[in-house]
Every structure is written in structure tokens, then in C-alpha cells.
PDB file of N, CA and C in Angstrom:
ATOM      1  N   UNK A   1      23.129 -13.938  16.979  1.00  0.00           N
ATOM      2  CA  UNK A   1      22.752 -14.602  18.201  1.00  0.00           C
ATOM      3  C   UNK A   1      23.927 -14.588  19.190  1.00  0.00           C
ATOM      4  N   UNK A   2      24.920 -14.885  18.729  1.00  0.00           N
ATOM      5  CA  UNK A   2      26.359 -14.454  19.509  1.00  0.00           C
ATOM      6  C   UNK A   2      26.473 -13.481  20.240  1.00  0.00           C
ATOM      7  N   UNK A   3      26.414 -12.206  19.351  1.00  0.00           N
ATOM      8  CA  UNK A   3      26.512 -10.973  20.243  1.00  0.00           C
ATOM      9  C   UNK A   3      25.756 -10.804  21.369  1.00  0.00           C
ATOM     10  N   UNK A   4      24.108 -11.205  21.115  1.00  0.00           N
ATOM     11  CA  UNK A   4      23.413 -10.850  21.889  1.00  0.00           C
ATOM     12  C   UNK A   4      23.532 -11.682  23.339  1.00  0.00           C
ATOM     13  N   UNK A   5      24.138 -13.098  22.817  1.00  0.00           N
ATOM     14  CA  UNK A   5      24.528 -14.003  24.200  1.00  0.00           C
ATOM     15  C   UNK A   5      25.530 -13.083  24.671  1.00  0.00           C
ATOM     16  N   UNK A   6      26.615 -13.218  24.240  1.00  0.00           N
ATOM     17  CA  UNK A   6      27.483 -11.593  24.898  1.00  0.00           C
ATOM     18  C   UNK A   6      27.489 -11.117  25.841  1.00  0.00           C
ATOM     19  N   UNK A   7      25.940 -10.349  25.284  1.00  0.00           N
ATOM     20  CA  UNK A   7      26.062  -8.642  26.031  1.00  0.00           C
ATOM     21  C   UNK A   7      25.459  -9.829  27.012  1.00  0.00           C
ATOM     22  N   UNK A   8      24.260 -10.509  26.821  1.00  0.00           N
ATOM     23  CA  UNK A   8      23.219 -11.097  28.028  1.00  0.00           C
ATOM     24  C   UNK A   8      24.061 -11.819  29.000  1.00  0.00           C
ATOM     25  N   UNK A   9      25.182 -12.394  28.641  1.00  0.00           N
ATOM     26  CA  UNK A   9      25.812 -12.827  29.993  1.00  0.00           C
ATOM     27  C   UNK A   9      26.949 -11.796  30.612  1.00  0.00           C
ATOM     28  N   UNK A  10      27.192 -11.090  29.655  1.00  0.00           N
ATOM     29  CA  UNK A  10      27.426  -9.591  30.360  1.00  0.00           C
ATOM     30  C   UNK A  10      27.346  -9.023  31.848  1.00  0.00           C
ATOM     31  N   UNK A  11      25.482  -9.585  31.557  1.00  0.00           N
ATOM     32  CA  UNK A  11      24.324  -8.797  32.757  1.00  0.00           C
ATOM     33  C   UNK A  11      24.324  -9.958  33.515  1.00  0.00           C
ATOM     34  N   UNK A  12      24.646 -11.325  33.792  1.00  0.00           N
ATOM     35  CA  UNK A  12      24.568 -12.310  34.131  1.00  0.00           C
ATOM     36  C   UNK A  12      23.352 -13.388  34.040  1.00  0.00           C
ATOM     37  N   UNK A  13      23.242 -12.897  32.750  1.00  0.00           N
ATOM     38  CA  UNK A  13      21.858 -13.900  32.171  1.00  0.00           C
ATOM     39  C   UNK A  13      22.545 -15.182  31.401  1.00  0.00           C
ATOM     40  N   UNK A  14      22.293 -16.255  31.830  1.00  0.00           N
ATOM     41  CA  UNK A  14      22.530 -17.260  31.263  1.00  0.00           C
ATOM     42  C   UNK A  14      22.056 -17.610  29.931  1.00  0.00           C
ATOM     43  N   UNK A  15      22.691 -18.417  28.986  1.00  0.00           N
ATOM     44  CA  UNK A  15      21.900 -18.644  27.742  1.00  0.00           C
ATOM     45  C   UNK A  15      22.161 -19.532  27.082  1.00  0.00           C
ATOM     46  N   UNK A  16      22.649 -20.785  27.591  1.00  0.00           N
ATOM     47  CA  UNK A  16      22.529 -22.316  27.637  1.00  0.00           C
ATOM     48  C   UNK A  16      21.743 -22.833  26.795  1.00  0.00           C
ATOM     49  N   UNK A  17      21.610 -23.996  26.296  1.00  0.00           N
ATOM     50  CA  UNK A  17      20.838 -24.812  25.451  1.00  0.00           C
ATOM     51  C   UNK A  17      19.634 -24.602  26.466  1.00  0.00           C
ATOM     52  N   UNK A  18      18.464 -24.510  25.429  1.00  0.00           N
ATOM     53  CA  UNK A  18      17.170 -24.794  26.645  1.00  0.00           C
ATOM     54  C   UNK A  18      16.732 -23.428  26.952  1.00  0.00           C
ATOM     55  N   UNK A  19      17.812 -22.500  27.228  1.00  0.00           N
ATOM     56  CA  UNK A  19      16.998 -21.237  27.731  1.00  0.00           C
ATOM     57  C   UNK A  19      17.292 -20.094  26.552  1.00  0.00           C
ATOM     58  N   UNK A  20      17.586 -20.140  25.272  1.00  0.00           N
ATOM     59  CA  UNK A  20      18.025 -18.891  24.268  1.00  0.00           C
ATOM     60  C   UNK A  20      17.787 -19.068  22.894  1.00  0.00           C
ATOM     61  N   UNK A  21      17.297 -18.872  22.516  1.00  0.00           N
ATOM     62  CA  UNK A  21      16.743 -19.345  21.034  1.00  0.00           C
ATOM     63  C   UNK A  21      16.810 -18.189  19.821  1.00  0.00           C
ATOM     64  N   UNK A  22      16.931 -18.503  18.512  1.00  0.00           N
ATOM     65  CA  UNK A  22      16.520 -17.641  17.568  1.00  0.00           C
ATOM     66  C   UNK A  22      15.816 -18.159  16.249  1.00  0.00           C
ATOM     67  N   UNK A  23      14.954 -17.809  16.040  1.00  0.00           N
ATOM     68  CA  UNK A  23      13.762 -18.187  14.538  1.00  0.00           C
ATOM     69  C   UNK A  23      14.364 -16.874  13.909  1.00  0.00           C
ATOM     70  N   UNK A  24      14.921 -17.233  12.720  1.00  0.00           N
ATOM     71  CA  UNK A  24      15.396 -16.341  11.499  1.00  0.00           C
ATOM     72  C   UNK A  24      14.353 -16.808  10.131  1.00  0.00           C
ATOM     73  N   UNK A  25      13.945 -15.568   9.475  1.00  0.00           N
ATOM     74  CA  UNK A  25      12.715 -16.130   8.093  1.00  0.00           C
ATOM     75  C   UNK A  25      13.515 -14.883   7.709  1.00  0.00           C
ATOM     76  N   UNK A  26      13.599 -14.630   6.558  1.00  0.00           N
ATOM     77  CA  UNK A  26      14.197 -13.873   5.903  1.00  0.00           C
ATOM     78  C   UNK A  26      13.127 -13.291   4.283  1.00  0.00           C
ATOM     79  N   UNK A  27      13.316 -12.216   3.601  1.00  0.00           N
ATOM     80  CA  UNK A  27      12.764 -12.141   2.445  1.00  0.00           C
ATOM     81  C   UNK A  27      13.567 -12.177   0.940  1.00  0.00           C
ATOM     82  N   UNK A  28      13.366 -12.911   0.170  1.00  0.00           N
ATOM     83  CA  UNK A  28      14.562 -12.471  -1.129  1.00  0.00           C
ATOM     84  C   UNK A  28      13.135 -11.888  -2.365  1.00  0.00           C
ATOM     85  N   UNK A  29      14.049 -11.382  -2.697  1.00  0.00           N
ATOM     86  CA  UNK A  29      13.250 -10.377  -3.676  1.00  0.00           C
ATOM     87  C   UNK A  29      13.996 -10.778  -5.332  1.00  0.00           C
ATOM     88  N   UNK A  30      13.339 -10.242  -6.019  1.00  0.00           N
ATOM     89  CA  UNK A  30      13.954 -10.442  -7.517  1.00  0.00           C
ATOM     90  C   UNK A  30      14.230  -8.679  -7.816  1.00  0.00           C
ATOM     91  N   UNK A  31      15.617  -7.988  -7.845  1.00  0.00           N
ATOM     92  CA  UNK A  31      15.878  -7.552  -8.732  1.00  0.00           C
ATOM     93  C   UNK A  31      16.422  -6.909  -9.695  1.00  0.00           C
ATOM     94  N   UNK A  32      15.895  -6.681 -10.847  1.00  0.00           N
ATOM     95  CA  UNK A  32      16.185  -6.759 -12.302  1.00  0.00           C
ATOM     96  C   UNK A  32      17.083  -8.204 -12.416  1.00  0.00           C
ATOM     97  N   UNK A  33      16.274  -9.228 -12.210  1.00  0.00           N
ATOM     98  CA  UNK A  33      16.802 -10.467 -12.941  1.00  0.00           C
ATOM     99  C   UNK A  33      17.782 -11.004 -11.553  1.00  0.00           C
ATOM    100  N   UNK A  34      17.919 -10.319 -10.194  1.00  0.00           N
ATOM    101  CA  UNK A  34      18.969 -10.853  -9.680  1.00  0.00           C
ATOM    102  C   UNK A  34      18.058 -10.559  -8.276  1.00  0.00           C
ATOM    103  N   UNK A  35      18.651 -12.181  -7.217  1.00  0.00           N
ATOM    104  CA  UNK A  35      17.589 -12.812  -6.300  1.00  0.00           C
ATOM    105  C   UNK A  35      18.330 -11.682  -5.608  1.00  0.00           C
ATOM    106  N   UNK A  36      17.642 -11.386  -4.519  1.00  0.00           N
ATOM    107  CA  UNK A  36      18.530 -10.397  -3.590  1.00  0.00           C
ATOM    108  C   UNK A  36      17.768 -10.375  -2.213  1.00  0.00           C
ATOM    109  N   UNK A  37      18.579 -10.977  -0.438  1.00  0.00           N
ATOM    110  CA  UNK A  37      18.130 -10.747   0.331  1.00  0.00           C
ATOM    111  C   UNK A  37      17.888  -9.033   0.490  1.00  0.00           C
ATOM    112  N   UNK A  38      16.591  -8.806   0.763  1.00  0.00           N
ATOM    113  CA  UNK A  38      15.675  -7.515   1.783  1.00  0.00           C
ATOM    114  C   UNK A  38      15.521  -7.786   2.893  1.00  0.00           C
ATOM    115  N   UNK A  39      14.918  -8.602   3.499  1.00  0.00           N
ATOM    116  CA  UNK A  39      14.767  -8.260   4.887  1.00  0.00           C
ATOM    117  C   UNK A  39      14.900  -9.865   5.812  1.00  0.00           C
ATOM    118  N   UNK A  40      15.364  -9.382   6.606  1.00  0.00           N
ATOM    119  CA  UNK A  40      15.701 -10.578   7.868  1.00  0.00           C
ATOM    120  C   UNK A  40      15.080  -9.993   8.930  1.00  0.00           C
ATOM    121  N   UNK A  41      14.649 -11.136   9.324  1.00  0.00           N
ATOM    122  CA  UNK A  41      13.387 -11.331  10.725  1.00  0.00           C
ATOM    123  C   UNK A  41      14.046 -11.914  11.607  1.00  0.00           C
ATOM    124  N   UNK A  42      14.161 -11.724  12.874  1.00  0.00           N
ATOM    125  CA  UNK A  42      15.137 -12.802  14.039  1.00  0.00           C
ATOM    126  C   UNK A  42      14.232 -12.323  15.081  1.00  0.00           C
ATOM    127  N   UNK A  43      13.363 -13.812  15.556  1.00  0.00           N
ATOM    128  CA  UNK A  43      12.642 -13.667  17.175  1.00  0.00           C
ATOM    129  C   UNK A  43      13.734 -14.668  17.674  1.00  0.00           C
ATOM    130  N   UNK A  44      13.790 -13.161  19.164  1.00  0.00           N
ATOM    131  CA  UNK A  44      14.123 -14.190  20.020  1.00  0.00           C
ATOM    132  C   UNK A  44      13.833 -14.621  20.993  1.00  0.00           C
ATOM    133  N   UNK A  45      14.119 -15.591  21.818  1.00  0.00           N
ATOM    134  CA  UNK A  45      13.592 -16.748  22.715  1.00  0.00           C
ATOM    135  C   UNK A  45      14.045 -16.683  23.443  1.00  0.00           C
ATOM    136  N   UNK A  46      14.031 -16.579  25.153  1.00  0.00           N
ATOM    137  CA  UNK A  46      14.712 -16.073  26.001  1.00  0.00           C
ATOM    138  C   UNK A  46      14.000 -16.560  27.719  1.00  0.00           C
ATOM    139  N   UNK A  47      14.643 -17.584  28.257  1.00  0.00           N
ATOM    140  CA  UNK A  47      13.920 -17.588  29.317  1.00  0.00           C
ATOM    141  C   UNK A  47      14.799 -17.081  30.473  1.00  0.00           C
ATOM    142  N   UNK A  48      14.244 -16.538  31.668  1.00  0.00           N
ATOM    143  CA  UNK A  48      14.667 -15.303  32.070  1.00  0.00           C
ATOM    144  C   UNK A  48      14.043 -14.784  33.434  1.00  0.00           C
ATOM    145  N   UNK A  49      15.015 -15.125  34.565  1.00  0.00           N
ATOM    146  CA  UNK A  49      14.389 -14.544  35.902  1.00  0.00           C
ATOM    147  C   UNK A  49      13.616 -13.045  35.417  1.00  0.00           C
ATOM    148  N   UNK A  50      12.765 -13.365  36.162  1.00  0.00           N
ATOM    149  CA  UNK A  50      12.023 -11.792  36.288  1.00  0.00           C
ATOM    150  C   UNK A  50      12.714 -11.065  36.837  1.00  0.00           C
ATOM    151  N   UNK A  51      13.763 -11.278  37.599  1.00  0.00           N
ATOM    152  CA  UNK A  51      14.412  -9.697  38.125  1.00  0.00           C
ATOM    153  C   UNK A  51      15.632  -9.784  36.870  1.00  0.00           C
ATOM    154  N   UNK A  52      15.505 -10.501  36.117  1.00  0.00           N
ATOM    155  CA  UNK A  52      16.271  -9.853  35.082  1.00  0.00           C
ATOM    156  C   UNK A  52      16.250  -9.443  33.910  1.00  0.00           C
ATOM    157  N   UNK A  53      14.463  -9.751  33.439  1.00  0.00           N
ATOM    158  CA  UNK A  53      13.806  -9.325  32.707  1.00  0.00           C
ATOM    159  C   UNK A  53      14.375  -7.335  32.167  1.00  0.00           C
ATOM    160  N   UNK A  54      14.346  -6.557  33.174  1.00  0.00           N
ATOM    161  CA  UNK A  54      14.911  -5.010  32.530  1.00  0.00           C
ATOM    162  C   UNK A  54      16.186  -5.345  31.787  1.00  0.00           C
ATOM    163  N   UNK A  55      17.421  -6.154  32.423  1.00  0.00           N
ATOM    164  CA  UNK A  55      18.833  -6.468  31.894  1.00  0.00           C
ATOM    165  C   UNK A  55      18.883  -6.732  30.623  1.00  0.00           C
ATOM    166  N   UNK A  56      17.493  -7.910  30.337  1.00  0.00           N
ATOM    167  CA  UNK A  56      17.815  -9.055  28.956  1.00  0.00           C
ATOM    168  C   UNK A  56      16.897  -7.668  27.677  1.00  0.00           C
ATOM    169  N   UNK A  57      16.102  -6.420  28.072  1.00  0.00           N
ATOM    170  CA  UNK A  57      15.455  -5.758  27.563  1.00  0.00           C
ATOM    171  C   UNK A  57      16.295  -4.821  27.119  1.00  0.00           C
ATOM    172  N   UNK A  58      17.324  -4.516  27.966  1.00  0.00           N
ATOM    173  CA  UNK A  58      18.225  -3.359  27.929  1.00  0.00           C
ATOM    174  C   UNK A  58      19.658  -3.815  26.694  1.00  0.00           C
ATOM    175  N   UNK A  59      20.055  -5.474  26.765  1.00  0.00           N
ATOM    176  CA  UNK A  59      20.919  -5.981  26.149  1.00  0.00           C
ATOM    177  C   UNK A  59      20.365  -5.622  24.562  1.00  0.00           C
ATOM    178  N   UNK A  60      18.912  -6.322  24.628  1.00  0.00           N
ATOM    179  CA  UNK A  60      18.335  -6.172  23.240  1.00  0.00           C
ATOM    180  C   UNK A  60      18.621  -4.784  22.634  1.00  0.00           C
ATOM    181  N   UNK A  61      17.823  -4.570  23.462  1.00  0.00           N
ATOM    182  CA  UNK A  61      17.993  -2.848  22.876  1.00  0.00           C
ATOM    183  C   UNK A  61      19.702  -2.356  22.024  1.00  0.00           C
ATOM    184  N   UNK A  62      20.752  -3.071  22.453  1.00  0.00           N
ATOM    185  CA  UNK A  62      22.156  -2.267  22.397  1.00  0.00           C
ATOM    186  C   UNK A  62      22.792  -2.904  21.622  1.00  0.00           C
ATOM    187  N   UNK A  63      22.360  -4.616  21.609  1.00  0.00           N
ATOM    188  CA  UNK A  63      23.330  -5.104  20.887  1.00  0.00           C
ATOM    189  C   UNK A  63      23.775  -5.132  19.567  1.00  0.00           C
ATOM    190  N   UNK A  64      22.815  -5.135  18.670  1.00  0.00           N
ATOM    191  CA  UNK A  64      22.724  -4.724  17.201  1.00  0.00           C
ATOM    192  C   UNK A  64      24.440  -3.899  16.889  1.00  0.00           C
ATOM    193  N   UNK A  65      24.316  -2.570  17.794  1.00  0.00           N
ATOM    194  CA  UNK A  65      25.598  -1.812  17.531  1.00  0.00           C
ATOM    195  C   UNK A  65      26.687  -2.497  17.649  1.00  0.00           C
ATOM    196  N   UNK A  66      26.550  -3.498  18.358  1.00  0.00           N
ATOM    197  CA  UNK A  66      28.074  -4.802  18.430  1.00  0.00           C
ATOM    198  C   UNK A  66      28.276  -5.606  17.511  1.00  0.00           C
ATOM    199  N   UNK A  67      26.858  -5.659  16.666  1.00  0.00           N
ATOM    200  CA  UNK A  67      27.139  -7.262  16.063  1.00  0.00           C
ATOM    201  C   UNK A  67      27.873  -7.195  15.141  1.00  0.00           C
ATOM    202  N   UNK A  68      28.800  -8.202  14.577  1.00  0.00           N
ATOM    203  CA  UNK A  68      29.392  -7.552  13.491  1.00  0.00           C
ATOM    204  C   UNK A  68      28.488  -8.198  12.199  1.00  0.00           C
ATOM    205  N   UNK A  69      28.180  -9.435  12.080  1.00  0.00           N
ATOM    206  CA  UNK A  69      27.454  -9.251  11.234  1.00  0.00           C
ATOM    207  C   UNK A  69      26.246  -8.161  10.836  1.00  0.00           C
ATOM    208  N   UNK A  70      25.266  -8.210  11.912  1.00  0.00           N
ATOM    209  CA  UNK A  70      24.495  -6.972  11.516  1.00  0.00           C
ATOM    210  C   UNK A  70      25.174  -5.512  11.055  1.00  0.00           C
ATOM    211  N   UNK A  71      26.397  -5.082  11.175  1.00  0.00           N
ATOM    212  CA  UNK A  71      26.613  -3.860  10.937  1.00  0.00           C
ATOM    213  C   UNK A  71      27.211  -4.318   9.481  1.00  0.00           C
ATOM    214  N   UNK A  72      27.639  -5.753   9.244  1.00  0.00           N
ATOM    215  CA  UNK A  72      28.358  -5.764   7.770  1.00  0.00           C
ATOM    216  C   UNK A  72      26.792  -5.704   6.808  1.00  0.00           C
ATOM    217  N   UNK A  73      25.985  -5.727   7.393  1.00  0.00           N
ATOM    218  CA  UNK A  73      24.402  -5.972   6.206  1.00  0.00           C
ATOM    219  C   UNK A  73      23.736  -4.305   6.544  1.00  0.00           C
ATOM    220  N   UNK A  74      23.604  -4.065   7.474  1.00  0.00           N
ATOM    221  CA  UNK A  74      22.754  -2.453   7.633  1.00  0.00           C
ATOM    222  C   UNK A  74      22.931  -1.705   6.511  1.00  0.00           C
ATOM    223  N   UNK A  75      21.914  -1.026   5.939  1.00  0.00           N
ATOM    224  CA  UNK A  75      21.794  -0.435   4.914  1.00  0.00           C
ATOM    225  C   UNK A  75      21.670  -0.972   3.430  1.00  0.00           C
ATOM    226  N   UNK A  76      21.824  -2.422   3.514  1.00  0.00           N
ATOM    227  CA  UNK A  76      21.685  -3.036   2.060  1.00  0.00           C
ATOM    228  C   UNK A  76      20.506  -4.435   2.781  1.00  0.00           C
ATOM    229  N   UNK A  77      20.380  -4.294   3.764  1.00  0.00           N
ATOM    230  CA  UNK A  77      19.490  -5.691   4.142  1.00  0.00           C
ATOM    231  C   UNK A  77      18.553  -5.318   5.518  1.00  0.00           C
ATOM    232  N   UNK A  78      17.271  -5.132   5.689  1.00  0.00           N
ATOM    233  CA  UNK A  78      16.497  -4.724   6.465  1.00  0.00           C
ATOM    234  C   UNK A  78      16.505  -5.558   7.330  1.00  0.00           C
ATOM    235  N   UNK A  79      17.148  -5.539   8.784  1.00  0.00           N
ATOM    236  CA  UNK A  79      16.973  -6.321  10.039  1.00  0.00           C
ATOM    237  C   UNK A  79      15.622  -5.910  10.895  1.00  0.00           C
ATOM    238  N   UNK A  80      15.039  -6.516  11.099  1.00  0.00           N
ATOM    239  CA  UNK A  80      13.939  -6.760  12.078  1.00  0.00           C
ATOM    240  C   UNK A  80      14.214  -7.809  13.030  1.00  0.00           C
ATOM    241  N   UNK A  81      13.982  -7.220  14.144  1.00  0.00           N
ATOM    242  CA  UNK A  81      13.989  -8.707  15.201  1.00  0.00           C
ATOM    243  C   UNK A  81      13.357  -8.309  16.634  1.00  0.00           C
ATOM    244  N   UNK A  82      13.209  -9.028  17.193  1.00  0.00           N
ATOM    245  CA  UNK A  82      11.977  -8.845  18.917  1.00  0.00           C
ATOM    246  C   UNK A  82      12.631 -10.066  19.829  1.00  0.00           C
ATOM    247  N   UNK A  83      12.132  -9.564  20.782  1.00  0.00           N
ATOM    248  CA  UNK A  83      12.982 -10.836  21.871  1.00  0.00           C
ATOM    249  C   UNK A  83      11.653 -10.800  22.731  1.00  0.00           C
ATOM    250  N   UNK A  84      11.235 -12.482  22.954  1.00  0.00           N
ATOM    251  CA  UNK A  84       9.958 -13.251  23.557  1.00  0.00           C
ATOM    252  C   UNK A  84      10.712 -13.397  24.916  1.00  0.00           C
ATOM    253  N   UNK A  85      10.741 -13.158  25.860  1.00  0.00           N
ATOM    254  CA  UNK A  85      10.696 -13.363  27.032  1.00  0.00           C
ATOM    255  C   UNK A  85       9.817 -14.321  28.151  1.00  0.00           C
ATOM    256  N   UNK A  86      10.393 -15.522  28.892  1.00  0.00           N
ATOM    257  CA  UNK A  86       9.506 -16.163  29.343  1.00  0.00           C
ATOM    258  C   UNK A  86      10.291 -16.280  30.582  1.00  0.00           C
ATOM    259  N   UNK A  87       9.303 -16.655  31.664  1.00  0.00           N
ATOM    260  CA  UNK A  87       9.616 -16.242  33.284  1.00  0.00           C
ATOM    261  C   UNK A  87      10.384 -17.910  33.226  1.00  0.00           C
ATOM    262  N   UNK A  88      11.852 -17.819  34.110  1.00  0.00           N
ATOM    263  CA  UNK A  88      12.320 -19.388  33.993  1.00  0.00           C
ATOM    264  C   UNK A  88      12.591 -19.474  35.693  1.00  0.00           C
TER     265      UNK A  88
END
């Protein structure tokens, strides 16, 4: 969620209490006898002038390659995530 505040105020999108959110659900799996995260889910929540709606689309899109957590899990832990956009 860090990174992506980041890049988004980067573009000059604000992301303040109130306007930036993230819902994380995750999957653990069993195996051979050992619990093991698979996949992480992250929506995010995002309220967002319409003329800056392309900016906060374009951040999404890039940030992943910054994050450092996400790059310490890629390849052993399936990230999924979407960003909800609402006119503020």
C-alpha cells in the first residue's frame, strides 16, 4: 500500500485517511503437512478527481515493480490485486 501511495502522490494524487484504502484476503494451502501462503488478493480503494483518474490507472499499472515487498514474495506467492476507483 506504501508504494502505491508513492508513485500516486508522485502524480499528485492525494491519499489521506478517507480517500485510499486496501482489503487484503489471502489463501493458505496445506503442503505436504506444511500451511503455506498461495495467493494474496489486495483491492484497492481510491477516491480520485476524474481528471486524474488515467494518473491513479497508470500508477497501478507500475507500481508492483517498486514494491519491495511484492518483489520479496513474486514467484513463491501469487499477487492479485485491482484498484476501485471513485469520483471524489
Amino acid at each position: 500500500m506504501g508504494t502505491l501511495a508513492a508513485v500516486l502522490a508522485g502524480k499528485g494524487i492525494k491519499t489521506y485517511k478517507g480517500l485510499f484504502r486496501a482489503d487484503v484476503k489471502g489463501d493458505i494451502e496445506d503442503e505436504s503437512g506444511v500451511l503455506k501462503i498461495t495467493r494474496i488478493h489486495v483491492t484497492y480503494t481510491l477516491k480520485v478527481p476524474p481528471e486524474k483518474r488515467k494518473d491513479a490507472e497508470e500508477a497501478f499499472e507500475n507500481y508492483l515493480d517498486r514494491c519491495p515487498g511484492a518483489q520479496s514474495v513474486l514467484g513463491c506467492i501469487k499477487i492479485e490485486h485491482e484498484l476501485q476507483m471513485r469520483d471524489l
